[in-house]
C-alpha atoms as a PDB file:
ATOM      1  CA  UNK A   1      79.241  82.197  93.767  1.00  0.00           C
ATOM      2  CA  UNK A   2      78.129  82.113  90.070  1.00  0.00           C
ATOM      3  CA  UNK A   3      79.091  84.963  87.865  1.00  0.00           C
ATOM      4  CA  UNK A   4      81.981  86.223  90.381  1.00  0.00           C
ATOM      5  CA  UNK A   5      84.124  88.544  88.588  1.00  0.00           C
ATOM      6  CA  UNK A   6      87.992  87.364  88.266  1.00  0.00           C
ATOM      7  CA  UNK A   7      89.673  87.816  91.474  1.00  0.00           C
ATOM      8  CA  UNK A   8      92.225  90.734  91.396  1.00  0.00           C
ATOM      9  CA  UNK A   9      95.275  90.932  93.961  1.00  0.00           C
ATOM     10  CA  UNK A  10      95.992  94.659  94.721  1.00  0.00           C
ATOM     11  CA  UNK A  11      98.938  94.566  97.160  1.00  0.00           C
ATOM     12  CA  UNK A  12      99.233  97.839  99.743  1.00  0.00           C
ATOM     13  CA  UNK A  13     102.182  99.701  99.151  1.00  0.00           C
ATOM     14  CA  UNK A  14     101.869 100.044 103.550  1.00  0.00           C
ATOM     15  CA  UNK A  15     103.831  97.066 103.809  1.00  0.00           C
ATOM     16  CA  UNK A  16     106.390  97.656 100.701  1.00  0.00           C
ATOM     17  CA  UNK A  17     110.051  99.032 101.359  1.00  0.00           C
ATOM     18  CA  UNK A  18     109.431 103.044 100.790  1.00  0.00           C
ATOM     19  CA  UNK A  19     113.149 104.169 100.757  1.00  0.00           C
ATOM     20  CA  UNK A  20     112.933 102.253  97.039  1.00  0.00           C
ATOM     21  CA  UNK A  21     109.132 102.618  96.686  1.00  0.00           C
ATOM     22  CA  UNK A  22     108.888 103.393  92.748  1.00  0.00           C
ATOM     23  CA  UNK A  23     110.957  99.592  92.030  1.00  0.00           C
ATOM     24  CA  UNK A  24     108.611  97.842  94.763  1.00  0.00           C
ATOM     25  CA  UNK A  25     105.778  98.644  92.709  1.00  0.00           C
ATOM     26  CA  UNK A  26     107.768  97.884  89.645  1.00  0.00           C
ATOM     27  CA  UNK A  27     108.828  94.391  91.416  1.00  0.00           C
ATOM     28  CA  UNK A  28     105.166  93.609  92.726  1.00  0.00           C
ATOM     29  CA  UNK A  29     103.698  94.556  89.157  1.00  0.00           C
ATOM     30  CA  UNK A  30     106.122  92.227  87.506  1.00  0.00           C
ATOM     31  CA  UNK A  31     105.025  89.380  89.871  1.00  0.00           C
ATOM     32  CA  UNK A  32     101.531  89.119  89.304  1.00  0.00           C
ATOM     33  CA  UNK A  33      99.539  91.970  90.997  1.00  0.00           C
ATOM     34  CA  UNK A  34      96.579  93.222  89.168  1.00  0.00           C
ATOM     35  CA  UNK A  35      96.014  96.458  90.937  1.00  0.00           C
ATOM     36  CA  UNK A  36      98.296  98.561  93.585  1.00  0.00           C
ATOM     37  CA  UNK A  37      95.985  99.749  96.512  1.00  0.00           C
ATOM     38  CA  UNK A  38      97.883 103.011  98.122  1.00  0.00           C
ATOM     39  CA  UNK A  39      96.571 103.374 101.813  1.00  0.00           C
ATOM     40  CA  UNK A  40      96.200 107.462 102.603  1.00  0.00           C
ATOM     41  CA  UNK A  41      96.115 108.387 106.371  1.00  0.00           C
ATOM     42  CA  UNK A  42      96.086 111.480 107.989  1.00  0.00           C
ATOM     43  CA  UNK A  43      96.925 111.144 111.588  1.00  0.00           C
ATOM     44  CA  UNK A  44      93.361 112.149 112.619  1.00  0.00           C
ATOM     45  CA  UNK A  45      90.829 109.839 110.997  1.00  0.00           C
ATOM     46  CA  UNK A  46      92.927 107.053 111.785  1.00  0.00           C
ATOM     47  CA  UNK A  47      96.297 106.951 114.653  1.00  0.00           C
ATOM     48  CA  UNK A  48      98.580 106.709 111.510  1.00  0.00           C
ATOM     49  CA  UNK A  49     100.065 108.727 108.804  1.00  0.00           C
ATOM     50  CA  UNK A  50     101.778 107.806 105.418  1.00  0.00           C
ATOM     51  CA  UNK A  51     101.467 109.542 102.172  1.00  0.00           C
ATOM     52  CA  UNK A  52      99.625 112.220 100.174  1.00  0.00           C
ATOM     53  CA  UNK A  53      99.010 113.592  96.451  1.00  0.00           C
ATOM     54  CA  UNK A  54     103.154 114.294  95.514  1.00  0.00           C
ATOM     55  CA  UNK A  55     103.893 110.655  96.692  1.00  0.00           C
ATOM     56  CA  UNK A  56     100.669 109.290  94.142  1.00  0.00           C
ATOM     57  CA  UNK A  57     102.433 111.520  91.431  1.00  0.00           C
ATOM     58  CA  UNK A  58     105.827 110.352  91.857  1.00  0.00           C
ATOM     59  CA  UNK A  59     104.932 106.402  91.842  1.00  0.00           C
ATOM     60  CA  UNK A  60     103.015 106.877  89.005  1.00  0.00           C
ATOM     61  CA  UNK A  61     105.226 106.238  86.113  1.00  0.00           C
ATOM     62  CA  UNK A  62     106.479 102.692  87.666  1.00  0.00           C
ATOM     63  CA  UNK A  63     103.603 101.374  86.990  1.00  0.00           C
ATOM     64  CA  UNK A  64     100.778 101.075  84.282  1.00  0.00           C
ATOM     65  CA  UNK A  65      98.608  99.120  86.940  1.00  0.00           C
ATOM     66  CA  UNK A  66      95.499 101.064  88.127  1.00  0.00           C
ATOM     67  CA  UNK A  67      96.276 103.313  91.317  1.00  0.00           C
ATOM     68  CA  UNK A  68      93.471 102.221  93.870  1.00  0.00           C
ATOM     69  CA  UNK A  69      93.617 104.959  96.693  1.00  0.00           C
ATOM     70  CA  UNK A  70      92.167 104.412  99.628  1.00  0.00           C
ATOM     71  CA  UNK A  71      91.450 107.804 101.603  1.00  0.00           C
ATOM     72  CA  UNK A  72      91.656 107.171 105.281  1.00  0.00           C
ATOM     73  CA  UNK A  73      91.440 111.321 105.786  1.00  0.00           C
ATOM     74  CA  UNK A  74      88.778 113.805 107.495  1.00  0.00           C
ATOM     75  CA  UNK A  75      87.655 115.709 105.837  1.00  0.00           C
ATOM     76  CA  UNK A  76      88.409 114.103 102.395  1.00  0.00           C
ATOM     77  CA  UNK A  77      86.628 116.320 100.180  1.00  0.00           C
ATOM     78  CA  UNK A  78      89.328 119.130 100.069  1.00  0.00           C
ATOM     79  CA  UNK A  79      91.661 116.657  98.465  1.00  0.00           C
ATOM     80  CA  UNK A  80      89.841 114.607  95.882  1.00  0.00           C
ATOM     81  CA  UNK A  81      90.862 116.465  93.028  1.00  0.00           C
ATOM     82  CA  UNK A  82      94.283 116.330  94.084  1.00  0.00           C
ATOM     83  CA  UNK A  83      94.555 112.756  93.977  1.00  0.00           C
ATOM     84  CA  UNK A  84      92.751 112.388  91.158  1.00  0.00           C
ATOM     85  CA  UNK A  85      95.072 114.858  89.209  1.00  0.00           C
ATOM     86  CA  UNK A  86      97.885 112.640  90.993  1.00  0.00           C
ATOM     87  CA  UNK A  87      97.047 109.426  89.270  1.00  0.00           C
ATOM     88  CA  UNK A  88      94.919 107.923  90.973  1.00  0.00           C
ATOM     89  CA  UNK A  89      92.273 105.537  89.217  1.00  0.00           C
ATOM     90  CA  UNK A  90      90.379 104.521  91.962  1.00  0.00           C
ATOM     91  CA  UNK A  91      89.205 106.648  94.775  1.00  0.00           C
ATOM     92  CA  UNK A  92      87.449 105.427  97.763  1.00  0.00           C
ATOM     93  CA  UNK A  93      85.935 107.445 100.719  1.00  0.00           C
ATOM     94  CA  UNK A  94      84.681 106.904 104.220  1.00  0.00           C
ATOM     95  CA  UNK A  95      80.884 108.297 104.576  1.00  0.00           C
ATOM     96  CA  UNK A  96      81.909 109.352 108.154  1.00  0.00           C
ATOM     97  CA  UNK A  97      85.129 111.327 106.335  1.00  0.00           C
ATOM     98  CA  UNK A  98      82.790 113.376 104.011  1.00  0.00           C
ATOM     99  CA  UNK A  99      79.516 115.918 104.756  1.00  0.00           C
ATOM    100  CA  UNK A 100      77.865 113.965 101.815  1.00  0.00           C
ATOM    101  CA  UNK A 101      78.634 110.705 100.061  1.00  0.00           C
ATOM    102  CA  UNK A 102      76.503 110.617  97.695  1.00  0.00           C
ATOM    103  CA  UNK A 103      78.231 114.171  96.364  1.00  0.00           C
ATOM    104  CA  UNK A 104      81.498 113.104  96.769  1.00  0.00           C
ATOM    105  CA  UNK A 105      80.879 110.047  95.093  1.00  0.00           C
ATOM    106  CA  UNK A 106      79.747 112.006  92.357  1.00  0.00           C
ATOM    107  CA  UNK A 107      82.429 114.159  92.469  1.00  0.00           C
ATOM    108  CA  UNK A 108      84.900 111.398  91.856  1.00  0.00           C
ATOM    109  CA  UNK A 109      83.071 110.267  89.357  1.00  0.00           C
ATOM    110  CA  UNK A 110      83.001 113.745  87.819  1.00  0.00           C
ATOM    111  CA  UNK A 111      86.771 113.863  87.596  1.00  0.00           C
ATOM    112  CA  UNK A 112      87.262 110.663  85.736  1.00  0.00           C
ATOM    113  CA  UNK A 113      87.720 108.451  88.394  1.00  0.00           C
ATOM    114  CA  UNK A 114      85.857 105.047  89.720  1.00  0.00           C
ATOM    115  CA  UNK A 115      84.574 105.733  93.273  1.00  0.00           C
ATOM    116  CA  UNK A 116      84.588 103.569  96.139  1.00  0.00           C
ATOM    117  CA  UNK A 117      82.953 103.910  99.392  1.00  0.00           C
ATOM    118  CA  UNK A 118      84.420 101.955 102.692  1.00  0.00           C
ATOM    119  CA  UNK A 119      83.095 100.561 105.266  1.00  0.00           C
ATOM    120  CA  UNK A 120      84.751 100.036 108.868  1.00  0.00           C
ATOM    121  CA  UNK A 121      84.166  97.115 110.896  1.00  0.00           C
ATOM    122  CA  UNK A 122      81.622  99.111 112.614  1.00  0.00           C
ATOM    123  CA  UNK A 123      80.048 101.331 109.784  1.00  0.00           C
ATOM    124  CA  UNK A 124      76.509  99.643 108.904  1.00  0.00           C
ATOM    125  CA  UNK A 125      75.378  98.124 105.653  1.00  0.00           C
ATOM    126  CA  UNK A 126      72.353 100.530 105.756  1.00  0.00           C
ATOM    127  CA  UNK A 127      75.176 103.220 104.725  1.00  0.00           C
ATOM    128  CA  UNK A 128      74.995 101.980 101.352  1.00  0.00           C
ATOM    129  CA  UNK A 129      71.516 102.742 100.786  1.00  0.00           C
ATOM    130  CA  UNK A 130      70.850 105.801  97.704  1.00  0.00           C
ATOM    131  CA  UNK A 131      74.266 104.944  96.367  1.00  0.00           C
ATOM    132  CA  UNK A 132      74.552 102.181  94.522  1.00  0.00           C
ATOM    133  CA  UNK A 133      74.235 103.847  91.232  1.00  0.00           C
ATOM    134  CA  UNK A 134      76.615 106.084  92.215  1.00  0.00           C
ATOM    135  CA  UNK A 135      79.544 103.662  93.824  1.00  0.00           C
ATOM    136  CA  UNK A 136      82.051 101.402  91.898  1.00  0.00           C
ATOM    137  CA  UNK A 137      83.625  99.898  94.481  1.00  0.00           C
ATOM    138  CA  UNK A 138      82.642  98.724  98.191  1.00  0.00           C
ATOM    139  CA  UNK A 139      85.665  98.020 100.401  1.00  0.00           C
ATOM    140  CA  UNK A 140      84.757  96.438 103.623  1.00  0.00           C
ATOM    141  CA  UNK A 141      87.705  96.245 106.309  1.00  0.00           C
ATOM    142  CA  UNK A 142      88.019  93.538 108.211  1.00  0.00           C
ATOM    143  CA  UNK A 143      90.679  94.782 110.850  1.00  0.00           C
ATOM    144  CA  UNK A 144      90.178  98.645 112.046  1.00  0.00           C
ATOM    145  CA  UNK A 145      91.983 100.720 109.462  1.00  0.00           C
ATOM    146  CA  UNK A 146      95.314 102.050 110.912  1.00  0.00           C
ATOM    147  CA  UNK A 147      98.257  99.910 110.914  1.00  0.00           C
ATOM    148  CA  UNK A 148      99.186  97.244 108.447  1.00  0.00           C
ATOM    149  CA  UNK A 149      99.706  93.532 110.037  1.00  0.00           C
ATOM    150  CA  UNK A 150      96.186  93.124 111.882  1.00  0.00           C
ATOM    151  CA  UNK A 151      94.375  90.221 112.411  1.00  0.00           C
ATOM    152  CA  UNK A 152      91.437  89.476 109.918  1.00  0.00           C
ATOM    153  CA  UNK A 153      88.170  90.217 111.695  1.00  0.00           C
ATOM    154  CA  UNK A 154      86.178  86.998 111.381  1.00  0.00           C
ATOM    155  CA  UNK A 155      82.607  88.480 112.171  1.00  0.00           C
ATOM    156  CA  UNK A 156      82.665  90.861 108.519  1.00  0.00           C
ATOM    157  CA  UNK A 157      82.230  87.710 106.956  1.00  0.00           C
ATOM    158  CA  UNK A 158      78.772  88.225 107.134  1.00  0.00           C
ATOM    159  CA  UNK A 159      78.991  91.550 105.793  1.00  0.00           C
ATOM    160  CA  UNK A 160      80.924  90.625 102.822  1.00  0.00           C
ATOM    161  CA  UNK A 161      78.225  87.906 101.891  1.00  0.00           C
ATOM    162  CA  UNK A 162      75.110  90.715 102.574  1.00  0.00           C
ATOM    163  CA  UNK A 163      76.833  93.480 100.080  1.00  0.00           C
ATOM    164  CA  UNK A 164      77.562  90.970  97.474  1.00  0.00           C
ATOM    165  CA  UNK A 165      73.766  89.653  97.716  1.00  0.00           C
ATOM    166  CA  UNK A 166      72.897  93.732  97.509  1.00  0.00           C
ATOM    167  CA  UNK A 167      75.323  93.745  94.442  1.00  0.00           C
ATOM    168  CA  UNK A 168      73.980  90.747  92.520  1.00  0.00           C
ATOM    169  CA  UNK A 169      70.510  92.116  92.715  1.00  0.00           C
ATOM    170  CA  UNK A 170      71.075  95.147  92.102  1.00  0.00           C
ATOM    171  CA  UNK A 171      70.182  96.632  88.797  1.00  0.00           C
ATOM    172  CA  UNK A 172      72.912  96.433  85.987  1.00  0.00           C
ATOM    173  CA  UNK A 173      74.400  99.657  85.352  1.00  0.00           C
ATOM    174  CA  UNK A 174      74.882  98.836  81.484  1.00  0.00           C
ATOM    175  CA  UNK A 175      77.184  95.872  81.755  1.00  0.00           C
ATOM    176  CA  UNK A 176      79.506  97.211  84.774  1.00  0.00           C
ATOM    177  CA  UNK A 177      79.771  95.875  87.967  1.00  0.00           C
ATOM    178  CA  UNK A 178      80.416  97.129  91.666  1.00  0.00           C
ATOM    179  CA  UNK A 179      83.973  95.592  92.058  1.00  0.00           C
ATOM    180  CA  UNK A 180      83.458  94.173  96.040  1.00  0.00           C
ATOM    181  CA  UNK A 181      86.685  94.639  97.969  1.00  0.00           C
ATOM    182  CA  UNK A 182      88.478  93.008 101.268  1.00  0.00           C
ATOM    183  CA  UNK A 183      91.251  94.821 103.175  1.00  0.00           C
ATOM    184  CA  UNK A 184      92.911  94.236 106.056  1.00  0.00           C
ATOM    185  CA  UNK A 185      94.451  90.440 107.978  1.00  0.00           C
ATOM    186  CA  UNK A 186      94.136  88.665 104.163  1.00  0.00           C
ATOM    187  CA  UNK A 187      96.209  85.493 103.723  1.00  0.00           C
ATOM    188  CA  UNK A 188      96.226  82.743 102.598  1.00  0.00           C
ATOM    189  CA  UNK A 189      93.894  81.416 104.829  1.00  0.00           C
ATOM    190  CA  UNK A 190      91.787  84.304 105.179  1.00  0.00           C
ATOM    191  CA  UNK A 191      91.581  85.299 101.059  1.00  0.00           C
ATOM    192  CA  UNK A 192      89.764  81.924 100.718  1.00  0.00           C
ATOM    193  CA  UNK A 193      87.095  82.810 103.470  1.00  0.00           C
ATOM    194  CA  UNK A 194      86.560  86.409 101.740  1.00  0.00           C
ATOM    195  CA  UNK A 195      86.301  85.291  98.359  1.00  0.00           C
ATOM    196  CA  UNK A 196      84.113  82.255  99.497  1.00  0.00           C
ATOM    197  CA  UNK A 197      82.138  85.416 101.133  1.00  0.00           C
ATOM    198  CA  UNK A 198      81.943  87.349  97.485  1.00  0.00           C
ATOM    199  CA  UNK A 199      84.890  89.466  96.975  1.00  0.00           C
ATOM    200  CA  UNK A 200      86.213  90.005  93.715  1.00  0.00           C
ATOM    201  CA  UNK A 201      89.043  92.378  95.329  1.00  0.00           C
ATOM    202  CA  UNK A 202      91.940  91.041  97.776  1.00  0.00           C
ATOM    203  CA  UNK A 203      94.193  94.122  99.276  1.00  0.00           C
ATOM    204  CA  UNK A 204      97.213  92.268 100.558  1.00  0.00           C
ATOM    205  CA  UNK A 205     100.174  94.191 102.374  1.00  0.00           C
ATOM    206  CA  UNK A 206     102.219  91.797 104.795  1.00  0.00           C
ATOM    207  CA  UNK A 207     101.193  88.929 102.240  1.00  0.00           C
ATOM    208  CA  UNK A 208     102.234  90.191  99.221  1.00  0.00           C
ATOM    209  CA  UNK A 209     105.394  91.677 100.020  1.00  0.00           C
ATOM    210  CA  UNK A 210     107.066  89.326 102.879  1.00  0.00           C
ATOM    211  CA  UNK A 211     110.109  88.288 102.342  1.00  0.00           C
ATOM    212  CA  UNK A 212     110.915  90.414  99.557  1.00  0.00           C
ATOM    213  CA  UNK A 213     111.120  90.878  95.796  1.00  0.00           C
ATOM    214  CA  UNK A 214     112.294  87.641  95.134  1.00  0.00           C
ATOM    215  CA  UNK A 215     109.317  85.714  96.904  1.00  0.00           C
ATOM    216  CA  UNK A 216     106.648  88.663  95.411  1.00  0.00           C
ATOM    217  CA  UNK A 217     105.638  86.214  92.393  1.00  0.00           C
ATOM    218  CA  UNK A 218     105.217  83.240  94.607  1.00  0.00           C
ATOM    219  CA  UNK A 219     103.317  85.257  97.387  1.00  0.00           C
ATOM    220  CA  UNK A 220     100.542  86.855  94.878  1.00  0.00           C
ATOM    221  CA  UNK A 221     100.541  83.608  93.127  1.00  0.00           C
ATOM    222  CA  UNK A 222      99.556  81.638  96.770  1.00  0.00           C
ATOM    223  CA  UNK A 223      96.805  84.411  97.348  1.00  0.00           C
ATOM    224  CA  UNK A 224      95.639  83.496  93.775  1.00  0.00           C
ATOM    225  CA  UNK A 225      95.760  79.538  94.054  1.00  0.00           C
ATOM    226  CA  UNK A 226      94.214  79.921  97.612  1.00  0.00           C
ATOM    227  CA  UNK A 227      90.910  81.515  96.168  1.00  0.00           C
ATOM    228  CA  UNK A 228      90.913  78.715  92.702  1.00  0.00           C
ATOM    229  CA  UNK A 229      88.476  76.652  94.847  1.00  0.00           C
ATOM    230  CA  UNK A 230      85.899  78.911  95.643  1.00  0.00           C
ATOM    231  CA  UNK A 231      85.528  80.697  91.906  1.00  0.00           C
END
């Protein structure tokens, strides 16, 4: 995969101890992680719910690693600026969570903030079409978005390699690059397959933070080695 970006761990705070939160991060910064990915459900988009904008806020000075919020929330548009103004860096949406992507996506973009779009196991490629030069960041799931601790979803392998192909040809936006994202089942095992696939982007929960703070810097640092074959 010439020209892959460098791979970047961003380890989901889903799977980190949130009765100490703010020294997780701290921990899982310390041991390697490149980004921390912050999973936002609502109880209606998806059967779950965690955190919202005053949780974002109150993590934010642990950390000087970028904040990459994933909004798993219908409808997300009333609450962009908020986590934005939270500390967010990174801000992806779900077309089927928003009456336009293409205007949230500039939205984002308007409030400082790199945009992602997401795309479910069952949300088609085609999706992607008028927004390239608006987007960032494509996350594709490869378990359905929920729960932490789900088994990698073997058939988005294809899907990976057919939105880095759409990436590579599409027109450079002045030197930047969409950043191409997995999330969801990635090991050790499975970070190999999705890099190998084209992702630049590995969200880790159960991965990065089993066993605890004293194992983070080996766990990010077997997701790392895992990939070193297949940049």
């Amino acid at each position: 995969m010439a020209n892959l970006p460098k791979i970047n761990i961003a380890p989901s705070i889903l799977s980190a101890d949130f009765a100490k939160l703010g020294q997780e991060i701290h921990d899982i910064e310390l041991a390697g992680a490149d980004w921390i990915h912050i999973d936002v459900m609502d109880g209606h988009f998806v059967p779950n719910l965690t955190i919202g904008p005053a949780i974002v806020k109150a993590i934010r000075p642990h950390t000087k690693l970028p904040f990459d919020v994933h909004l798993m929330i219908s409808p997300a548009d009333p609450y962009l600026e908020a986590f934005a103004n939270a500390g967010a860096d990174i801000i992806s949406i779900h077309p089927e969570a928003v009456s336009n992507v293409s205007n949230s996506l500039i939205k984002l973009r308007s409030l400082g903030k790199k945009a992602g779009v997401v795309l479910n196991p069952e949300t088609p490629i085609s999706s992607l079409e008028n927004i390239m030069d608006s987007v960032d960041l494509i996350l594709v799931m490869t378990v359905n978005p929920g729960f932490g601790g789900q088994k990698f979803i073997d058939s988005q392998i294809k899907k990976i390699q057919i939105i880095r192909q759409k990436i590579d040809q599409h027109i450079d936006r002045g030197g930047t690059k969409i950043d191409l994202s997995v999330d969801g089942g990635i090991n050790v095992n499975t970070a190999k397959l999705a890099v190998s696939a084209g992702a630049n982007i590995l969200v880790a929960g159960t991965a990065a933070f089993i066993d605890g703070p004293s194992k983070y810097a080996r766990n990010i640092a077997d997701l790392r080695n895992s990939t070193m074959s297949e940049t």
